[in-house]
Protein backbone atom coordinates (compact mmCIF):
# COMPACT_ATOMS: atom_id res chain seq x y z
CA UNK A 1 0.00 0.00 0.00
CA UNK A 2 2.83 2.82 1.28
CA UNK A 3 4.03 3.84 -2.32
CA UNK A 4 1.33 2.85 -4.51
CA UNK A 5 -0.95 5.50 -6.12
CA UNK A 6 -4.62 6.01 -4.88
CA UNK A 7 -7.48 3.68 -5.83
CA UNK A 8 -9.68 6.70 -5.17
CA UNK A 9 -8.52 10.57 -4.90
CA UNK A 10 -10.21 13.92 -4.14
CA UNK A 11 -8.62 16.94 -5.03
CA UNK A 12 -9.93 20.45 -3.55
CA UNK A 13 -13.75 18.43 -3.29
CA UNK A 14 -16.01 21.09 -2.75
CA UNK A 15 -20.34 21.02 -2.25
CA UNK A 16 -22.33 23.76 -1.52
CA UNK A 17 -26.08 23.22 -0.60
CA UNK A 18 -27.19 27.07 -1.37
CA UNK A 19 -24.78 29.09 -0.06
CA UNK A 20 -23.97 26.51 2.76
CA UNK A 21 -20.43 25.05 2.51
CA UNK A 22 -21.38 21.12 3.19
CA UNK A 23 -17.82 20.05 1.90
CA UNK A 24 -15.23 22.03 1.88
CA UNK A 25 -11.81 21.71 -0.37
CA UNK A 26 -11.35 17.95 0.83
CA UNK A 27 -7.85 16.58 -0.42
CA UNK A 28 -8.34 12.97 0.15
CA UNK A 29 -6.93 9.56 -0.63
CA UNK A 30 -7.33 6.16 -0.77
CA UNK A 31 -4.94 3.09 -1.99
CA UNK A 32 -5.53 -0.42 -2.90
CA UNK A 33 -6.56 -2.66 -0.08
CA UNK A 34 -6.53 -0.06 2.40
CA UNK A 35 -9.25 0.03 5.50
CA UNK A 36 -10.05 3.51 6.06
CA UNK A 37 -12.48 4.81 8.10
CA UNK A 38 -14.30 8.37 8.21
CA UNK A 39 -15.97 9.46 11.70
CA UNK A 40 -16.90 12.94 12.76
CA UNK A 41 -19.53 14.88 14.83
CA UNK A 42 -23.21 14.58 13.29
CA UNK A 43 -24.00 17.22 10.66
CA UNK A 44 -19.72 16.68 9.73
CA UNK A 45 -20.76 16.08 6.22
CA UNK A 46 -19.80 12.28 6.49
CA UNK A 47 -22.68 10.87 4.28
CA UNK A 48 -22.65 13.71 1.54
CA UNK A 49 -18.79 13.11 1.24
CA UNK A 50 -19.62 9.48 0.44
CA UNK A 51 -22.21 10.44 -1.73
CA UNK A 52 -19.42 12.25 -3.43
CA UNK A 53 -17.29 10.25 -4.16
CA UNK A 54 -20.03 7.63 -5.08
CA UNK A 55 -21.65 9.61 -7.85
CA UNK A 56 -24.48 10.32 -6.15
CA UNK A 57 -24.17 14.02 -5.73
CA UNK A 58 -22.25 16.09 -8.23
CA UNK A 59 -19.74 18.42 -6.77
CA UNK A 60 -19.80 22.21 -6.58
CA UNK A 61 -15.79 21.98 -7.88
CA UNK A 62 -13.15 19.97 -7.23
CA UNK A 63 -12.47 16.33 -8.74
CA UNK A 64 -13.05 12.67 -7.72
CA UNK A 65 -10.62 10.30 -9.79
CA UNK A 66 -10.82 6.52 -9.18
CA UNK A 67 -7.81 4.10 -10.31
CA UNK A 68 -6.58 7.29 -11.76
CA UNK A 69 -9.61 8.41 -14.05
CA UNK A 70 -11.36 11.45 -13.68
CA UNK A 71 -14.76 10.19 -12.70
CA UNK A 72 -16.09 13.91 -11.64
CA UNK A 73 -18.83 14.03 -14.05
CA UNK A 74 -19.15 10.31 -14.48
CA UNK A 75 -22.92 8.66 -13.29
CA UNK A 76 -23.15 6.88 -10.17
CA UNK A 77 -23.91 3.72 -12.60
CA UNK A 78 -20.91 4.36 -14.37
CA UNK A 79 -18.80 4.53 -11.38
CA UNK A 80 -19.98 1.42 -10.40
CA UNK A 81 -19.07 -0.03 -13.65
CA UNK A 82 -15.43 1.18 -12.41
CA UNK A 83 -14.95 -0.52 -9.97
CA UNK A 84 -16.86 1.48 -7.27
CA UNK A 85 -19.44 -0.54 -4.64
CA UNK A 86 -21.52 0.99 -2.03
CA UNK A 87 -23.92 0.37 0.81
CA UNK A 88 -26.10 3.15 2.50
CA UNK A 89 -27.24 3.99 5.61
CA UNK A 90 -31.01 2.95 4.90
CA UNK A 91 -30.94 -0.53 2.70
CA UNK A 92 -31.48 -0.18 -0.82
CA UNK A 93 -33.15 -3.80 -2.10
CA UNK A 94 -35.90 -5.51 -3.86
CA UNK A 95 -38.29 -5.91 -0.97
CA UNK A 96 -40.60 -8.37 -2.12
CA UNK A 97 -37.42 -10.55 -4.13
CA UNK A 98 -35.47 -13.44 -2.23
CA UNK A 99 -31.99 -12.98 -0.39
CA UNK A 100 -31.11 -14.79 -3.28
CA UNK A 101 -32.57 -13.27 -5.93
CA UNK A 102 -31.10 -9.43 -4.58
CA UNK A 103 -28.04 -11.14 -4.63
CA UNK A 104 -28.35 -12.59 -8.08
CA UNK A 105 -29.81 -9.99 -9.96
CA UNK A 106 -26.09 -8.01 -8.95
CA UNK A 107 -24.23 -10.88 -10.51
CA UNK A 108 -26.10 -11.24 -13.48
CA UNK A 109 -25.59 -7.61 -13.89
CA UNK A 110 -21.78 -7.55 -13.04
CA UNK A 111 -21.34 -10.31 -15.50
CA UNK A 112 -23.91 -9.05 -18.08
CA UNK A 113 -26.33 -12.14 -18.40
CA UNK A 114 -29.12 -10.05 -16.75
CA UNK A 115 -30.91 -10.28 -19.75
CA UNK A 116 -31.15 -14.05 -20.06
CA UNK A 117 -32.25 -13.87 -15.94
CA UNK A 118 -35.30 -16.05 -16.83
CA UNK A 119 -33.82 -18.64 -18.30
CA UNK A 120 -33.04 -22.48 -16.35
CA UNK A 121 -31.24 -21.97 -13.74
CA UNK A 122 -29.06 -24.70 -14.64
CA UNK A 123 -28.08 -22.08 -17.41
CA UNK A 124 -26.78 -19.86 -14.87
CA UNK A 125 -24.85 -22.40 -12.75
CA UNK A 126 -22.19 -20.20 -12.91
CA UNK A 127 -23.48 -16.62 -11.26
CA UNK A 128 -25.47 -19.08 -8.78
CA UNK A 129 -22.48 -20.33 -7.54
CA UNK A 130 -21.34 -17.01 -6.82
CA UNK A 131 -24.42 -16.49 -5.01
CA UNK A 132 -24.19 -19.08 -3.22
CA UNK A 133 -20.34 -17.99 -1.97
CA UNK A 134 -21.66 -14.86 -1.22
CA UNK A 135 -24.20 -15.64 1.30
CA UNK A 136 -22.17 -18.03 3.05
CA UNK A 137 -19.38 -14.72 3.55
CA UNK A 138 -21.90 -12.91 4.97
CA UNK A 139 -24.07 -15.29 7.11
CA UNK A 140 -26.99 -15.66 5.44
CA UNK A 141 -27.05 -18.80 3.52
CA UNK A 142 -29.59 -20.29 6.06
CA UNK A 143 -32.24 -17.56 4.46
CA UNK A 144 -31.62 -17.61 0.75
CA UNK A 145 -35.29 -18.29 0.39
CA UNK A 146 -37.05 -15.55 2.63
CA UNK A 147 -37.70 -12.14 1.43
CA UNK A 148 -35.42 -9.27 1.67
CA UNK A 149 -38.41 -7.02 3.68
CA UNK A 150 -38.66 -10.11 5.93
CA UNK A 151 -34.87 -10.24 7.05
CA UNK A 152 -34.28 -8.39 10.68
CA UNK A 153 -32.52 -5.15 9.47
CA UNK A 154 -29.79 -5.71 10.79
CA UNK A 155 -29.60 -9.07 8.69
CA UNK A 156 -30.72 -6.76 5.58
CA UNK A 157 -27.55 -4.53 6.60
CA UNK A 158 -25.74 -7.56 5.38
CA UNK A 159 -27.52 -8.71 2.39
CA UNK A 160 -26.78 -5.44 1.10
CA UNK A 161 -22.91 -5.88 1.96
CA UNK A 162 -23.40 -9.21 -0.36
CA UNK A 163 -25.16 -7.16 -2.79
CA UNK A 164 -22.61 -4.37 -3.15
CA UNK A 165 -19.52 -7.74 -3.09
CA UNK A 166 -21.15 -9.35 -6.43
CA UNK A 167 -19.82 -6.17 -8.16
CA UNK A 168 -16.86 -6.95 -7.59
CA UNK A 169 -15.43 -3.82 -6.51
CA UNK A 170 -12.00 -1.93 -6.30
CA UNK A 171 -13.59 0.45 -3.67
CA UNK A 172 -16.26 -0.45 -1.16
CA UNK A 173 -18.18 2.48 0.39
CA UNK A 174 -19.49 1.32 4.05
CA UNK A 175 -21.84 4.23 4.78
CA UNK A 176 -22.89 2.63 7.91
CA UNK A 177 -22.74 -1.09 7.56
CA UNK A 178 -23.99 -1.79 11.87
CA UNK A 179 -26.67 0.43 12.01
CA UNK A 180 -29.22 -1.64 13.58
CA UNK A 181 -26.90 -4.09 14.92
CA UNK A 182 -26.62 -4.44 18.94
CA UNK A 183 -23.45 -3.09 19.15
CA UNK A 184 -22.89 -6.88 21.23
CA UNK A 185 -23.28 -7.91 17.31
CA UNK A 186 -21.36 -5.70 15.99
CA UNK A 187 -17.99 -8.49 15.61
CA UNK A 188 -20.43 -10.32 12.86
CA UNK A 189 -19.94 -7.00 10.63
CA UNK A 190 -16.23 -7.22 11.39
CA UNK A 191 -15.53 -10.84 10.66
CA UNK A 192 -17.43 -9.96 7.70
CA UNK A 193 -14.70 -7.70 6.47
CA UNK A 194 -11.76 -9.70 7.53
CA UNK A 195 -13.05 -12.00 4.80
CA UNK A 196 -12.41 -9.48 2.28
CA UNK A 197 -10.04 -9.78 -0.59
CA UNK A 198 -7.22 -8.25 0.53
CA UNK A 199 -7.10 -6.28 -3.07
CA UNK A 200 -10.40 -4.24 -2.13
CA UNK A 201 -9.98 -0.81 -0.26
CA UNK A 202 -12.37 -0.11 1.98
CA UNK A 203 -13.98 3.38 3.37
CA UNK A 204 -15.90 3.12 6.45
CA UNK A 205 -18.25 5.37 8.16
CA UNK A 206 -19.99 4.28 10.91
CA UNK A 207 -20.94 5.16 14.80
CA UNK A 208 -19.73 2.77 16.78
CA UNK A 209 -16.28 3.52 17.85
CA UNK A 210 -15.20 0.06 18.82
CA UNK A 211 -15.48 -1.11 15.15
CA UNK A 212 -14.10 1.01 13.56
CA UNK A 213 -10.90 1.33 15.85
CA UNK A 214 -10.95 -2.12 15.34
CA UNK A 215 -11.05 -2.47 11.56
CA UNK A 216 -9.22 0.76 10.80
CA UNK A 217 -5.49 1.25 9.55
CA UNK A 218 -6.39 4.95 9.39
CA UNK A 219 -8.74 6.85 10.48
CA UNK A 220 -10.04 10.31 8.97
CA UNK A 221 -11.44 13.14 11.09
CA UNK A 222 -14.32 14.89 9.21
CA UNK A 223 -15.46 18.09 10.71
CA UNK A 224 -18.30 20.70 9.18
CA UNK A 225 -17.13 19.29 6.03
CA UNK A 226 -13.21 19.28 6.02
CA UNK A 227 -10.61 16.92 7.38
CA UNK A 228 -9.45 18.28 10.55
CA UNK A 229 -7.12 15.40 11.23
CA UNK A 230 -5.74 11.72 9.91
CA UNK A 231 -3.68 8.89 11.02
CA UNK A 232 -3.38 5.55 12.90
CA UNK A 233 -6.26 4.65 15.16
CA UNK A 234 -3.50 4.65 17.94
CA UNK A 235 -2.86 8.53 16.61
CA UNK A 236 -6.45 9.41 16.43
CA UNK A 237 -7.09 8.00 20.07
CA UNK A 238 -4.15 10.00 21.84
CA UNK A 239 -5.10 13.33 19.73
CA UNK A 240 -6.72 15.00 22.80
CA UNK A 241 -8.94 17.42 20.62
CA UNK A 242 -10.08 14.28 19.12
CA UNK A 243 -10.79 12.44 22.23
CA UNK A 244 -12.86 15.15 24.31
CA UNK A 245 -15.03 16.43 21.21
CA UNK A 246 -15.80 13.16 19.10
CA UNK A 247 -14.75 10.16 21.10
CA UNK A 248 -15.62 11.46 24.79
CA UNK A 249 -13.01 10.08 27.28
CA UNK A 250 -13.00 6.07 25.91
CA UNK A 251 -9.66 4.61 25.79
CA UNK A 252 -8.91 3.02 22.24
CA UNK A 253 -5.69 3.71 22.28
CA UNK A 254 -4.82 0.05 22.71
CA UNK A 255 -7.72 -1.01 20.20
């Protein structure tokens, strides 16, 4: 990782809501198989950074450039098509489909057989085998049959990690990934992750402190919009501005 160029970049990423300065001249970046993790105050601009560099919202100036490429003005689709996965804070699935089916329809996608979906599936024995490695990473190979709307959230939380995985992304976007998960829970999120390919980078935001000092090799400070400070999770523990504003007096420091 030390040497190699970014996976994902920002340079001078700026977004104004009206004349509100939501993000504000962020120089950011990200290299292959990193674990990174963004925390910050509520109202820091965490999510509308992601959405950022996701495609999702366009900048006011500034550039996003993944594996190199000026993506600025590129479609959240097309980013996606680059190499770019995401999950959001509220899950984003077919409801009324199958665990299995959510998870299929991204892999038929990815590997652009989509359009023969309703064929045998012993056409497709292939992407279902995919599937089926999937759900077994994330847990949830016992309900491959039940709904996605009938999955505890927290449970949906993770079929939308699987989801987001049968892209087969360079960059993973975690905008969130154990909200509504008992923070006693929140190790199945982490296991989760250690099962990643090592080649992925990963960006994390999320609330609970204990993961991320857990999964991160660095952690960014986001504050109204701007990086106010970055390093190790040992650093970002013993920064005392750090400590007293955003992490209250917790110890990580040996996380």
């Amino acid at each position: 990782m030390v040497g190699s160029a970014p996976i994902l970049e920002t340079r001078k990423l700026t977004r104004f809501f009206g004349p509100v300065r939501v993000t504000g001249d962020v120089d950011f970046a990200l290299h292959p198989g990193e674990r990174r993790a963004i925390i910050g105050p509520n109202g820091a601009g965490k999510t509308t950074f992601v959405n950022l560099l996701s495609g999702r919202l366009a900048p006011s100036s500034g550039q996003v450039l993944l594996a190199g490429q000026n993506v600025t003005a590129m479609s959240e689709a097309g980013r996606i098509k680059q190499g770019m996965g995401r999950t959001f804070q509220i899950t984003s699935l077919f409801p009324n489909l199958s665990v299995r089916k959510n998870v299929f329809l991204a892999v038929a996608e990815h590997e652009g057989v989509a359009w023969s979906m309703f064929r045998s599936a012993a056409a497709h024995r292939d992407q279902f085998e995919r599937v089926d490695e999937l759900l077994g990473r994330v847990g949830l190979a016992d309900v491959a049959e039940v709904k996605a709307q009938d999955l505890p959230y927290g449970r949906q939380r993770l079929l939308e990690i699987a989801v987001a995985l049968a892209l087969r992304p360079k960059v993973l976007l975690l905008d969130e990934p154990a909200a509504g998960i008992p923070t006693s829970e929140s190790h199945i999120i982490l296991s989760i992750l250690d099962t990643l390919p090592k080649d992925i980078a990963v960006l994390l935001i999320d609330h609970d402190m204990d993961l991320v000092f857990r999964f991160a090799q660095r952690i960014t400070v986001l504050v109204q919009g701007s990086i106010m400070v970055e390093g190790t999770p040992a650093e970002i523990a013993a920064n005392e501005r750090v400590r007293k504003i955003y992490l209250g007096e917790s110890d990580h420091a040996a996380a």
